[in-house]
C-alpha atoms as a PDB file:
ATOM      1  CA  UNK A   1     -25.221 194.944 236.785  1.00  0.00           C
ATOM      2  CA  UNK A   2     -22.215 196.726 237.372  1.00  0.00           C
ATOM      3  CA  UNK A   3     -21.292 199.728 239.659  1.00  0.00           C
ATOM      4  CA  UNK A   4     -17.873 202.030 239.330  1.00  0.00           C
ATOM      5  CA  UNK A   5     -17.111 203.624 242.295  1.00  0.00           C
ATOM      6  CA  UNK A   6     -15.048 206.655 241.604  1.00  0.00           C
ATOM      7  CA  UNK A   7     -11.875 207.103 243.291  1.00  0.00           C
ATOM      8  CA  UNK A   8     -11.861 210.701 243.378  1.00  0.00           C
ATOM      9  CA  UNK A   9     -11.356 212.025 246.830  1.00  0.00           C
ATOM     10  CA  UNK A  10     -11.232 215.298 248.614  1.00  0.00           C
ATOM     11  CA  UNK A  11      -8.979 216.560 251.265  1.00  0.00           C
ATOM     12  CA  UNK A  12     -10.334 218.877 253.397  1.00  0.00           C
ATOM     13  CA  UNK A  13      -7.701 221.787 254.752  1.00  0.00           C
ATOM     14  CA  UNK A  14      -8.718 223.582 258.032  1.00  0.00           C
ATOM     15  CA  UNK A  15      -7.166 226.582 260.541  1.00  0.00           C
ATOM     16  CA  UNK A  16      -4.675 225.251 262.649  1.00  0.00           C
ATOM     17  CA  UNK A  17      -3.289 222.462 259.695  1.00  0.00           C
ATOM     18  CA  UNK A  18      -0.026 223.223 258.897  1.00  0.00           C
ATOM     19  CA  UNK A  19      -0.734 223.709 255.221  1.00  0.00           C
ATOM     20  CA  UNK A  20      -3.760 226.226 255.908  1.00  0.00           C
ATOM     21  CA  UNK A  21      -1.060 229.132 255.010  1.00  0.00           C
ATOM     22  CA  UNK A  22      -0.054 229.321 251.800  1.00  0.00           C
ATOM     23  CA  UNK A  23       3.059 231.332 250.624  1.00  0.00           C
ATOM     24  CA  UNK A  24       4.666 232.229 247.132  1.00  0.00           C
ATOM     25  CA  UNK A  25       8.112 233.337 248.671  1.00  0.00           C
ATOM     26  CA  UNK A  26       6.847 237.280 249.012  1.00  0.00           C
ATOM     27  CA  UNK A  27       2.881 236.624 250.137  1.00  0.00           C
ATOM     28  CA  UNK A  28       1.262 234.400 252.967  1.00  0.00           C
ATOM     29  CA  UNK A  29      -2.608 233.864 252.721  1.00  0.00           C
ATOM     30  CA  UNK A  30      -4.958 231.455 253.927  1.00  0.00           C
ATOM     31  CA  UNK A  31      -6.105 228.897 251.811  1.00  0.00           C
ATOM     32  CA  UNK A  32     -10.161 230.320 252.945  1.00  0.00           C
ATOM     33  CA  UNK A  33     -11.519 232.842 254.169  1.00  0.00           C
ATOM     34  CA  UNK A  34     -14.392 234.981 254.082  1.00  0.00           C
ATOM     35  CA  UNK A  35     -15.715 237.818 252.246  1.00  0.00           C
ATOM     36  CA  UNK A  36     -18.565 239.872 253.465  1.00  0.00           C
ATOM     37  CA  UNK A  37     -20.175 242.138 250.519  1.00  0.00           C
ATOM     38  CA  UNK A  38     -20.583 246.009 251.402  1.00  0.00           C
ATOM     39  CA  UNK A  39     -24.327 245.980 251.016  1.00  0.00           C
ATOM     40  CA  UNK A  40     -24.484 243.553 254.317  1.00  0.00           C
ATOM     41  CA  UNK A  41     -26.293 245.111 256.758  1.00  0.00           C
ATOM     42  CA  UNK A  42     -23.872 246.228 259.772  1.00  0.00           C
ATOM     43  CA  UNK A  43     -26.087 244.043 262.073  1.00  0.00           C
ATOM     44  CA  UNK A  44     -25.694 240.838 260.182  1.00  0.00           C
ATOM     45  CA  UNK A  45     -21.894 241.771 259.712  1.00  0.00           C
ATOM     46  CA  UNK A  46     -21.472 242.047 263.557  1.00  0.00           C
ATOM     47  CA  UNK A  47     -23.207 238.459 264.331  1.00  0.00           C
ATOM     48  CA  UNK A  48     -21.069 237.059 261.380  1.00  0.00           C
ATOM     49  CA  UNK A  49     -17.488 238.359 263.179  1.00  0.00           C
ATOM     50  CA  UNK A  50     -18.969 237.303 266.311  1.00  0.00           C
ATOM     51  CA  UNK A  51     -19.554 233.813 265.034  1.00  0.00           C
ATOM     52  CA  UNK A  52     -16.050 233.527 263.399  1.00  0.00           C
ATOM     53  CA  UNK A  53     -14.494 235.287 266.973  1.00  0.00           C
ATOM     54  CA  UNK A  54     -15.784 232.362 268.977  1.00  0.00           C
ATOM     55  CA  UNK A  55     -15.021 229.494 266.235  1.00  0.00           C
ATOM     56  CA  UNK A  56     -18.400 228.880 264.941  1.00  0.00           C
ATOM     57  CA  UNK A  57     -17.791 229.784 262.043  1.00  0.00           C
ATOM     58  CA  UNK A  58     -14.656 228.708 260.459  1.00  0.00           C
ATOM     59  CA  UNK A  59     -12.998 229.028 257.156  1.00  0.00           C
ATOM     60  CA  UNK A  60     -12.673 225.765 255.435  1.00  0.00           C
ATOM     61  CA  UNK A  61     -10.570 224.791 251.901  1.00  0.00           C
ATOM     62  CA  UNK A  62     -11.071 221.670 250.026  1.00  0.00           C
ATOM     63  CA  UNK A  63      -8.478 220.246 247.454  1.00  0.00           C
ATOM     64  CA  UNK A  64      -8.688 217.143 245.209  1.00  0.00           C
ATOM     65  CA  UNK A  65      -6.509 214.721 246.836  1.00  0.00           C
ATOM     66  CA  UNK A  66      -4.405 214.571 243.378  1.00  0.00           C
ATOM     67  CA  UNK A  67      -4.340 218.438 243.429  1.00  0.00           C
ATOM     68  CA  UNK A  68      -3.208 218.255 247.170  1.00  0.00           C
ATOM     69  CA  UNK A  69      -0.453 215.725 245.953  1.00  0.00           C
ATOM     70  CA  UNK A  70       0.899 218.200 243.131  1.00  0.00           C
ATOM     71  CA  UNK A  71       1.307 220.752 245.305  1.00  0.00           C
ATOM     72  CA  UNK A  72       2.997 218.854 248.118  1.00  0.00           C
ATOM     73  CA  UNK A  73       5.748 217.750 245.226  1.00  0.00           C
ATOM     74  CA  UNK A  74       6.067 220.688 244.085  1.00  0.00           C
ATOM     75  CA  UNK A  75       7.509 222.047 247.435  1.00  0.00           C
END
């Protein structure tokens, strides 16, 4: 029996790294974020920003390494 292991990996892209911020010369973003959807109740909106405001909830972006690596040549 044989077993292929798949060399696929994923590089995971958090607040503070120094590629977080993406730019295309005229607009900075970060790579993740958050979006809340009107119909959230206020309550549940308010526990939500209090979670990200004391880093309990953070933002998170993943990239295929080979995506990563494109993007890194390209700069």
């Amino acid at each position: 029996m044989t077993f292929t292991k798949s060399e696929k990996t994923v590089k995971t892209i958090r607040p503070g790294d120094s590629d977080f911020m993406i730019s295309n010369g005229n607009f900075i973003a970060a790579r993740a974020g958050f979006e809340i959807s009107q119909q959230c109740p206020n309550s549940y909106k308010k526990i939500i920003q209090e979670c990200i405001g004391h880093g309990w909830l953070k933002p998170v972006a993943y990239m295929k390494d080979s995506e990563y690596t494109w993007e890194q040549l390209g700069e």
